[in-house]
Protein backbone atom coordinates (compact mmCIF):
# COMPACT_ATOMS: atom_id res chain seq x y z
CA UNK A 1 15.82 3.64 -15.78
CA UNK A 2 14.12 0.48 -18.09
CA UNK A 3 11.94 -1.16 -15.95
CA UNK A 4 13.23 -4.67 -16.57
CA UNK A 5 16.65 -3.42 -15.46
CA UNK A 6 15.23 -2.67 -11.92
CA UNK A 7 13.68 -5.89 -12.10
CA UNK A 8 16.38 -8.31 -13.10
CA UNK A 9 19.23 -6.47 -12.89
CA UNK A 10 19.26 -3.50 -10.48
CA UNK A 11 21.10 -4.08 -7.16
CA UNK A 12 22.57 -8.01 -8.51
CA UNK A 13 26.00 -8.96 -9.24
CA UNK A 14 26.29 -12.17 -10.01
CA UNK A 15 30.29 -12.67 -10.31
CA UNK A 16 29.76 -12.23 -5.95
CA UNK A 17 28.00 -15.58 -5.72
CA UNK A 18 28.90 -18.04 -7.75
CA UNK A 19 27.20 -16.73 -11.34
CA UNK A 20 23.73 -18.15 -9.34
CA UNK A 21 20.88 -16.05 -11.49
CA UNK A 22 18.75 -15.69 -7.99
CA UNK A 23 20.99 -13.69 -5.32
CA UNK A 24 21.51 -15.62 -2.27
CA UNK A 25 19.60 -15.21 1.23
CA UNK A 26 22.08 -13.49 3.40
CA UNK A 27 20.64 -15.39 6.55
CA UNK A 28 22.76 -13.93 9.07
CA UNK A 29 22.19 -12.15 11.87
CA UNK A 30 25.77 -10.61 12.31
CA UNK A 31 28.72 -9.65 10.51
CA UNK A 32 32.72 -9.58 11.18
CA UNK A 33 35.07 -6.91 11.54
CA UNK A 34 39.03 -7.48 11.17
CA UNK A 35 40.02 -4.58 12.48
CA UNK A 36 38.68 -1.95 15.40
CA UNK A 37 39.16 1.13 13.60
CA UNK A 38 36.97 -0.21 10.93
CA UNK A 39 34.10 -1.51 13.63
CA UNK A 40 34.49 2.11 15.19
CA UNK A 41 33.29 3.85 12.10
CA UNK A 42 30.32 1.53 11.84
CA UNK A 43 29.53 1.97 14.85
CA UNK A 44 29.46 5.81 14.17
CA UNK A 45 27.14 5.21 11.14
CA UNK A 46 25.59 2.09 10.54
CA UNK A 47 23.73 3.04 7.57
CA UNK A 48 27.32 2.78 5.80
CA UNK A 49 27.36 -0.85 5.71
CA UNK A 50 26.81 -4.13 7.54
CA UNK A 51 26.64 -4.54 11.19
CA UNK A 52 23.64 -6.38 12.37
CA UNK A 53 21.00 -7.65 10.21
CA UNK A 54 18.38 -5.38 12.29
CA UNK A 55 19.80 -2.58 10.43
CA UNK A 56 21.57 -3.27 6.63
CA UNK A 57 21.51 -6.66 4.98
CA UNK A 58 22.71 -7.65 1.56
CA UNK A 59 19.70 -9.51 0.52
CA UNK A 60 17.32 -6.70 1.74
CA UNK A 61 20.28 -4.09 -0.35
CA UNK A 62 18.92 -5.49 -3.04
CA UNK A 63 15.48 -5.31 -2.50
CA UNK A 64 16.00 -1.44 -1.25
CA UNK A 65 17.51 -0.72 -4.65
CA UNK A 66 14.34 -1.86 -7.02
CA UNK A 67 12.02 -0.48 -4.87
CA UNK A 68 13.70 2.74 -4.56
CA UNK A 69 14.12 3.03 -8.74
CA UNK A 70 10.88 1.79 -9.00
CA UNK A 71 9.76 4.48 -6.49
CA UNK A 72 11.98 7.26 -8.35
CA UNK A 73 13.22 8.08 -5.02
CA UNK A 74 16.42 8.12 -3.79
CA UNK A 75 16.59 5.61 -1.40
CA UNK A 76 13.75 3.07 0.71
CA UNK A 77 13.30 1.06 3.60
CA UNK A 78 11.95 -2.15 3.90
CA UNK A 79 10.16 -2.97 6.96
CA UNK A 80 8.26 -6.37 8.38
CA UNK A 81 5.12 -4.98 7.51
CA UNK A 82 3.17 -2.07 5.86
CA UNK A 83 1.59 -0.75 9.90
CA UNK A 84 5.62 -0.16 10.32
CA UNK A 85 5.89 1.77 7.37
CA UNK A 86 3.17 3.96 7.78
CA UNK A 87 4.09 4.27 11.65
CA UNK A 88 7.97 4.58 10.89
CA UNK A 89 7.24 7.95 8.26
CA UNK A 90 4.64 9.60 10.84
CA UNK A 91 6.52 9.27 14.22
CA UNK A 92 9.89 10.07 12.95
CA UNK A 93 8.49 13.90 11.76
CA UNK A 94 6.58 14.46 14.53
CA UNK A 95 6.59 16.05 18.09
CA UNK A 96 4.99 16.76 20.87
CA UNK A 97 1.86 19.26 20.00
CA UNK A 98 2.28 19.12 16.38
CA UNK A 99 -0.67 18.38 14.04
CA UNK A 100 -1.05 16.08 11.45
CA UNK A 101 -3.96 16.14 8.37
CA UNK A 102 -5.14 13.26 7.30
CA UNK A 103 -7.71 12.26 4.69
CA UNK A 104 -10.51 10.72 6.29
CA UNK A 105 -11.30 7.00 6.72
CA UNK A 106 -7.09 5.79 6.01
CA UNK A 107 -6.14 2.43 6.63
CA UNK A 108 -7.48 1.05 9.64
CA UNK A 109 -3.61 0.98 11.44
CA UNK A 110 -3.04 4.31 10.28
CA UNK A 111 -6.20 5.65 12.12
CA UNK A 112 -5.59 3.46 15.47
CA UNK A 113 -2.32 5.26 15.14
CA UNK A 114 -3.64 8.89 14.65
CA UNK A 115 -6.50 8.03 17.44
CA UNK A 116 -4.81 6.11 20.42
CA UNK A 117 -1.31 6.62 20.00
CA UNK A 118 -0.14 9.77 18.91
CA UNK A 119 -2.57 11.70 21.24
CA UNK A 120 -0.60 10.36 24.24
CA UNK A 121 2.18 12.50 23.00
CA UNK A 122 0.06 15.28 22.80
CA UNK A 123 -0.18 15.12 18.67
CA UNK A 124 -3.71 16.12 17.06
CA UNK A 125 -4.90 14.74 13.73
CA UNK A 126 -7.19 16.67 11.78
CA UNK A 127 -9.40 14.28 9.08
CA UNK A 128 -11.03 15.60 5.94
CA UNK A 129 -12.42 15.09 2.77
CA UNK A 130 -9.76 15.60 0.31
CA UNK A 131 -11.11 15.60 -3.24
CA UNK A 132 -10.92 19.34 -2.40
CA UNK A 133 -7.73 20.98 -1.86
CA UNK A 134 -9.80 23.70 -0.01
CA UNK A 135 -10.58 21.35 2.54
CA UNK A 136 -6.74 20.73 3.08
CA UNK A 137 -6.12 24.53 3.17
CA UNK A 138 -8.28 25.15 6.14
CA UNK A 139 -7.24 22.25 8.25
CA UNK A 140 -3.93 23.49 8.02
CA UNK A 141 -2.71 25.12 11.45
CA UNK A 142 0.61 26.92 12.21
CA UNK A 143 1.52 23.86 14.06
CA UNK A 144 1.29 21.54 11.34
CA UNK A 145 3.77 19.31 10.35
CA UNK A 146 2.45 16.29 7.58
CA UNK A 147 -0.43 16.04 5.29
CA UNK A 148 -1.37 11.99 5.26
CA UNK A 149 -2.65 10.65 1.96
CA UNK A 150 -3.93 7.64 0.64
CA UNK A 151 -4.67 8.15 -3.01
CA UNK A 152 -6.51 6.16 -3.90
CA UNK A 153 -8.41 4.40 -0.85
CA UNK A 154 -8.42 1.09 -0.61
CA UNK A 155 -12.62 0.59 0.46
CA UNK A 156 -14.36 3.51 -2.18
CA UNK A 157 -11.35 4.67 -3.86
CA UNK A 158 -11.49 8.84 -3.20
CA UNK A 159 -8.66 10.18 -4.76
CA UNK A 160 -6.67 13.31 -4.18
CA UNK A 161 -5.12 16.12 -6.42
CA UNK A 162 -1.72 14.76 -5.37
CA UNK A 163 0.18 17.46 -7.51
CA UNK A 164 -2.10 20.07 -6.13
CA UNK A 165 -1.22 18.55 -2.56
CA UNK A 166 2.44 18.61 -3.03
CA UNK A 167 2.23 21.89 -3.76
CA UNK A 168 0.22 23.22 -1.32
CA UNK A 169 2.68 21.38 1.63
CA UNK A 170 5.79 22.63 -0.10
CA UNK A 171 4.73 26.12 0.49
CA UNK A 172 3.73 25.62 3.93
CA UNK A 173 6.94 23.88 5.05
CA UNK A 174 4.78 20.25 5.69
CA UNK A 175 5.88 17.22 4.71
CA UNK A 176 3.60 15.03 2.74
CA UNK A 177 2.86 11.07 3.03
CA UNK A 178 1.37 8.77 0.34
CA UNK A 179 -0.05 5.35 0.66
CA UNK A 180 0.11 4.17 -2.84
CA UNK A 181 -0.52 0.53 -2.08
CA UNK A 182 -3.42 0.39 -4.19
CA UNK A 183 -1.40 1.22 -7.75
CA UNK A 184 2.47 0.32 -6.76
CA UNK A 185 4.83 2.33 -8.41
CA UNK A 186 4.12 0.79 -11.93
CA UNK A 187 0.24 2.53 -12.09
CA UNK A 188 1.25 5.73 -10.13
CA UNK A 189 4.61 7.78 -8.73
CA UNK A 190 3.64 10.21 -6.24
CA UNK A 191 7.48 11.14 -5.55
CA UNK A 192 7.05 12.72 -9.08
CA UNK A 193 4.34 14.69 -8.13
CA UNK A 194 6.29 15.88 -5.41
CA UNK A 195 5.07 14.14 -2.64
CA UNK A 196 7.90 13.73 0.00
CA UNK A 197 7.48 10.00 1.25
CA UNK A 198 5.55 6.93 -0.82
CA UNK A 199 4.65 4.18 1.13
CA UNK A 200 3.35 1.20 0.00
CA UNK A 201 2.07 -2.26 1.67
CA UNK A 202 4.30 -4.63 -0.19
CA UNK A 203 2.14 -7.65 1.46
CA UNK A 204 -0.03 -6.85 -2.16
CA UNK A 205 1.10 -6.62 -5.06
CA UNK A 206 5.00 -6.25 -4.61
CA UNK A 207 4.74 -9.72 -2.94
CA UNK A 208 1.98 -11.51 -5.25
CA UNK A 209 2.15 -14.66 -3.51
CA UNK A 210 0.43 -14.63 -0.15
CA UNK A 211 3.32 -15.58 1.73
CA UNK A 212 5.41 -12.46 2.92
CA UNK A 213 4.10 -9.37 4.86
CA UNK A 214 6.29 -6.55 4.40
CA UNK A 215 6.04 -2.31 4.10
CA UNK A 216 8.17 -0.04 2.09
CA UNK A 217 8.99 3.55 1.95
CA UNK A 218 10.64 5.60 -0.08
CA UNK A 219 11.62 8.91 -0.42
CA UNK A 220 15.41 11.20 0.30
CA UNK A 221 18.75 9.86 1.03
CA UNK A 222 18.50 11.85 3.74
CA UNK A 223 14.66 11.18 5.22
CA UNK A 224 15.51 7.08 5.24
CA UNK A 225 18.69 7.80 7.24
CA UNK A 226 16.87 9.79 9.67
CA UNK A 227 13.95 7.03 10.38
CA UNK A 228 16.61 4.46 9.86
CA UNK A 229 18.86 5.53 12.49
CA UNK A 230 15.87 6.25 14.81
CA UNK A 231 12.85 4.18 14.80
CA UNK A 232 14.05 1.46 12.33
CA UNK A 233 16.55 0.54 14.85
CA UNK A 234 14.86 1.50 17.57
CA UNK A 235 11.80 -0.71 17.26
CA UNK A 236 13.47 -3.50 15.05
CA UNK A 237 10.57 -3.77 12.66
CA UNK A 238 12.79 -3.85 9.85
CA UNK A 239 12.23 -6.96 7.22
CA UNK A 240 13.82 -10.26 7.54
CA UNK A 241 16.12 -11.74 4.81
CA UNK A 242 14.24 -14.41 3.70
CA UNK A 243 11.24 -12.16 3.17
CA UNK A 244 13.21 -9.66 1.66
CA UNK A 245 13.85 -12.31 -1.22
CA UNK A 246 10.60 -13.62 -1.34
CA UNK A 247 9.62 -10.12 -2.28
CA UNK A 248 12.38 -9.99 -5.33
CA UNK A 249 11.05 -12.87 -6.53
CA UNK A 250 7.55 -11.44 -6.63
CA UNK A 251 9.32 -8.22 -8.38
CA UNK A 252 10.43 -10.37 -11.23
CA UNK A 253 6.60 -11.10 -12.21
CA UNK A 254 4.75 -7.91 -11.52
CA UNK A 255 4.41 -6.20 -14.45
CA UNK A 256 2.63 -9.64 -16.12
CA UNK A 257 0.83 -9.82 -12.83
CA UNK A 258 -0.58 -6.71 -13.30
CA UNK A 259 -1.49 -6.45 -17.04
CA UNK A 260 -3.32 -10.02 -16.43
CA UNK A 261 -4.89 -8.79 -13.82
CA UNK A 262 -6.14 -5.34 -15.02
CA UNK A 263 -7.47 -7.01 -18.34
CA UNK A 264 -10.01 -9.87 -16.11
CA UNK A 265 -11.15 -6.66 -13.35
CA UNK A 266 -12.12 -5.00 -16.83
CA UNK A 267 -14.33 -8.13 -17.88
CA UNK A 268 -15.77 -8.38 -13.84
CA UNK A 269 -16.57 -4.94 -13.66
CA UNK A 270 -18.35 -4.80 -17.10
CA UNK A 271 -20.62 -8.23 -15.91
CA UNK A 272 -21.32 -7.09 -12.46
CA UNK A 273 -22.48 -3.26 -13.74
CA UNK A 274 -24.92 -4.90 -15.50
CA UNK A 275 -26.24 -7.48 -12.66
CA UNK A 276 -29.59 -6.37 -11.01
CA UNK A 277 -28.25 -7.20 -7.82
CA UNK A 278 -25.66 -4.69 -8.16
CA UNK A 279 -26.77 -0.70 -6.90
CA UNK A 280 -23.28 0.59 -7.68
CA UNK A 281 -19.89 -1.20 -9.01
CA UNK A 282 -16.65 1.59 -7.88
CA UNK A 283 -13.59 1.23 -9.96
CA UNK A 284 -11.26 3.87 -10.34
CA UNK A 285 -11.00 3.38 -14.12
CA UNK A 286 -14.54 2.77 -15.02
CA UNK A 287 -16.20 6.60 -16.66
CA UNK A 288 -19.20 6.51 -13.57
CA UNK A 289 -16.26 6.77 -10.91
CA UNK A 290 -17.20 10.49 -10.03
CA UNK A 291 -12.95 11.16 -10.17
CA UNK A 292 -12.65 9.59 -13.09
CA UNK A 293 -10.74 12.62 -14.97
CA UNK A 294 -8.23 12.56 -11.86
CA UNK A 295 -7.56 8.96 -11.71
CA UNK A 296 -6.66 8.86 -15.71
CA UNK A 297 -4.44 11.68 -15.22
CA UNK A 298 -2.52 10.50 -12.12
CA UNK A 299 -2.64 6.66 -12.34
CA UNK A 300 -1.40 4.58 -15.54
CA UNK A 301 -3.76 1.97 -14.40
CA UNK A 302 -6.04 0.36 -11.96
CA UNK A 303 -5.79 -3.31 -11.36
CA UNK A 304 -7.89 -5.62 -9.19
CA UNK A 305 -9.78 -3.94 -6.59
CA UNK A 306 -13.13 -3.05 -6.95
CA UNK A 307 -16.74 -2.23 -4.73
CA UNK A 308 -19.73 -3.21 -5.27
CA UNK A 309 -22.67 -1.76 -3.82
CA UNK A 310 -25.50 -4.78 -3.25
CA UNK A 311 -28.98 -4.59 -4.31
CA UNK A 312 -29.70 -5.82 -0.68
CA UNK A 313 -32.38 -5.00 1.79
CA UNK A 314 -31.14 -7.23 4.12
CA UNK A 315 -27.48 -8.19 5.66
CA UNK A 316 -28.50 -11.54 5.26
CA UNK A 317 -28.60 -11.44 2.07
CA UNK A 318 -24.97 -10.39 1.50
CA UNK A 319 -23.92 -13.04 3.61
CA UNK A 320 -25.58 -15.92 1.79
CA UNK A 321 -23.67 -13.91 -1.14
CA UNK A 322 -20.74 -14.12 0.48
CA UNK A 323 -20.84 -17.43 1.97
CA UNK A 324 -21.63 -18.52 -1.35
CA UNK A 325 -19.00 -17.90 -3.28
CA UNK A 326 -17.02 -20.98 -3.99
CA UNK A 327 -13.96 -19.94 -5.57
CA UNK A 328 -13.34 -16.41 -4.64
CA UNK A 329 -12.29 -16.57 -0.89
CA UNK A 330 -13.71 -14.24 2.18
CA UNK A 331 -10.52 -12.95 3.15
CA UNK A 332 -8.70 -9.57 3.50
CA UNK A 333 -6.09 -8.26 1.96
CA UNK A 334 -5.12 -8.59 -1.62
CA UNK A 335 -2.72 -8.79 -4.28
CA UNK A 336 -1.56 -12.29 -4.17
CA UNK A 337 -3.13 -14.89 -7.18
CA UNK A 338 -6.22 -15.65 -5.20
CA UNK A 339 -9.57 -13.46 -6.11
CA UNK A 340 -11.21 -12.58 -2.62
CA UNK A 341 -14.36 -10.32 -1.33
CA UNK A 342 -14.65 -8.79 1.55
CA UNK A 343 -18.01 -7.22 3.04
CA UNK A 344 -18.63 -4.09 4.70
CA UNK A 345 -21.18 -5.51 7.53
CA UNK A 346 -18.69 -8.66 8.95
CA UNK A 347 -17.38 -4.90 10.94
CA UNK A 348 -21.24 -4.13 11.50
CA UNK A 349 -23.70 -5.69 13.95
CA UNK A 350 -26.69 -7.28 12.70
CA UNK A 351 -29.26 -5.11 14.89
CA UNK A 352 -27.29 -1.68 13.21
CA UNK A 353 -27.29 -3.00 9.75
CA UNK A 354 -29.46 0.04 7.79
CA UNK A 355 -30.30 -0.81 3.95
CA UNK A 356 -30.28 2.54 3.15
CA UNK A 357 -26.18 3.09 4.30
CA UNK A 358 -24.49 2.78 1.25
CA UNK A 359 -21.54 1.66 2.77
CA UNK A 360 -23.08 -1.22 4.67
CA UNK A 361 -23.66 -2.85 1.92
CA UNK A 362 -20.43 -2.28 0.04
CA UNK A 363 -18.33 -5.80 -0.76
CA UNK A 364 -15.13 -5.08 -1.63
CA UNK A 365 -13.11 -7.59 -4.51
CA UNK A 366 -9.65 -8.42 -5.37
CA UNK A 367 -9.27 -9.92 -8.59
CA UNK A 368 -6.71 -12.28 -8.64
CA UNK A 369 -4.75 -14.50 -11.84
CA UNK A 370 -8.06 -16.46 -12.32
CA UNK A 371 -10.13 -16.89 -15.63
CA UNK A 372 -12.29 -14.06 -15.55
CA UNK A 373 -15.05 -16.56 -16.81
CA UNK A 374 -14.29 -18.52 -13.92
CA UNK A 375 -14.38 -15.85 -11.97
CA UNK A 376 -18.06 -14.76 -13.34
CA UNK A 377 -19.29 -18.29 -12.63
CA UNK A 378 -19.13 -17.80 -9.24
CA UNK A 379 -20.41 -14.31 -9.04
CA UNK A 380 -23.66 -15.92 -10.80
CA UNK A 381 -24.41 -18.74 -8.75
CA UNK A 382 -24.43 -16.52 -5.74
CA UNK A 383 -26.14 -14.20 -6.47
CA UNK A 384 -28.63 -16.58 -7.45
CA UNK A 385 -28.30 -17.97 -3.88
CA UNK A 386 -28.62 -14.85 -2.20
CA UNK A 387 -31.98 -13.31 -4.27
């Protein structure tokens, strides 16, 4: 399917509100029934059509069918926020005294959910390194039941052999999840690897604005029915309307979005690899990124998030960097049209910092929409702040 189709066209029909080019916000909460027989039958499946705006919505119908093509799946949800999504695909294939592999260090709500919550139920998470598929085929045990991915990570980027993955679960009867909210479904499709579920936070890039916090995922007909009729409804996390158009609108632009920002991280990586204050830039795309073979083979691109490693043998010194910056905010998150950095150590006491951790003194940026001269600018005089 043409991607501007599922852009501007997929899921629209104009002649059902007035000719208007944008769809309408279906802000309702409820929706009328003539006649009982036909209330019975939505009652008996409410994934058929509208009911209550906790469930279907025609706004968010919309929404479901880009993200879905986009996906190559056959279907999506759209929940209130990517935590939901994530917790939504886990909980709904999981029960009591099943295992779960995950790669190590996910998303911080992902972990919190494998560490506190699941364990109450008696469900075990096994963590692991999983640039080796090896490594996945030991941690499997006879009660497993998913392999949790997130390919590539959002603080150092590992990757995973998602095809080699897929494969492995399919044999083993385990159902496979994907966080692919670093690349969106324009840079990489795990579906077509053969991943069962994507997920995605749609808060980034999907969204673009910094105004809407949303999840998706995507994957069967017959998956999103199940978590829809269960914990969709169930916990009411589902997205609202409004949100659900704020996100089409941010569909219309993404593909610009992206190229614009993809062609700046290339100028920001090339200054800061060649900045003494730099140890190490990681960038999925750049040769030195010890996956680089992978990441070219599985991803069509890598846009605006990058690490830098500071030439730092103090913390303080990566806060004056940090504090110094005047045009690239301290903030987390990313995707939207603002550039922002992030460090490692605002999560690490000063008494623990240790110069020779790697990771404490990672700084993680989003390059936004600004002039990557601009952008440069500010990197200088902070570093020249922070020396």
């Amino acid at each position: 399917m043409d991607l501007s189709y599922i852009l501007n066209e997929l899921g629209e029909d104009r002649e059902q509100y007035f000719r208007a080019i944008s769809p309408p916000i279906m802000q309702t909460s409820n929706f009328a029934f003539k006649k009982v027989d036909e209330l019975r039958k939505v009652f008996e499946d409410e994934f058929s059509t509208y009911l209550y705006s906790r469930g279907l919505n025609p706004t968010v119908d919309i929404l479901r069918q880009k993200l879905a093509a986009l996906d190559e799946a056959e279907d999506c949800l759209v929940f209130n926020s990517g935590a939901s999504a994530i917790f939504a695909s886990v909980f709904s294939n999981v029960q009591s005294g099943d295992h779960i592999v995950s790669v190590r260090n996910p998303y911080t709500w992902a972990q919190k959910m494998f560490d506190n919550i699941l364990p109450r139920f008696g469900i075990s998470t096994t963590y692991i390194d999983g640039t080796n598929i090896e490594n996945f085929e030991r941690a499997i045990l006879p009660n497993t039941r998913i392999i949790y991915l997130e390919s590539p990570n959002s603080w150092d980027f590992v990757l995973q052999d998602l095809q080699a993955v897929a494969d492995l679960a399919r044999a083993e009867n385990i159902i496979t999840i994907c966080d692919n909210s670093y690349c969106t479904p324009l840079y990489q499709r795990p579906i077509a690897m053969g991943i069962d579920m994507v997920l995605q936070s749609a808060t980034k890039f999907i969204g673009g604005h910094s105004d809407v916090v949303a999840g998706v995922l995507s994957g069967t007909r017959q998956m999103m029915k199940k978590i829809f009729d269960n914990e969709l409804l169930n916990m009411g996390n589902g997205i609202t309307p409004f949100n659900a158009w704020l996100l089409i609108r941010g569909l219309r632009t993404l593909p610009v979005r992206l190229e614009r920002i993809s062609a700046t991280t290339i100028k920001v990586v090339e200054y800061l690899k060649n900045h003494p204050q730099v140890e190490e830039v990681i960038f999925p795309f750049d040769p030195s990124f010890p996956q680089y073979d992978l990441a070219r083979k599985q991803m069509t691109g890598a846009c605006g998030l990058l690490t830098i490693v500071m030439n730092a043998e103090k913390m303080q010194q990566i806060v004056t960097f940090c504090e110094s910056l005047r045009h690239i905010l301290m903030a987390v998150s990313w995707g939207g049209h603002e550039s922002l950095a992030i460090p490692r150590c605002a999560s690490i006491l000063p008494e623990n910092f240790d110069a020779g951790n790697r990771a404490h003194k990672m700084i993680r940026f989003y390059v936004g929409l600004e002039d990557p001269d601009y952008l440069i600018a500010d990197f200088e005089q902070a570093f020249a702040k922070s020396r």
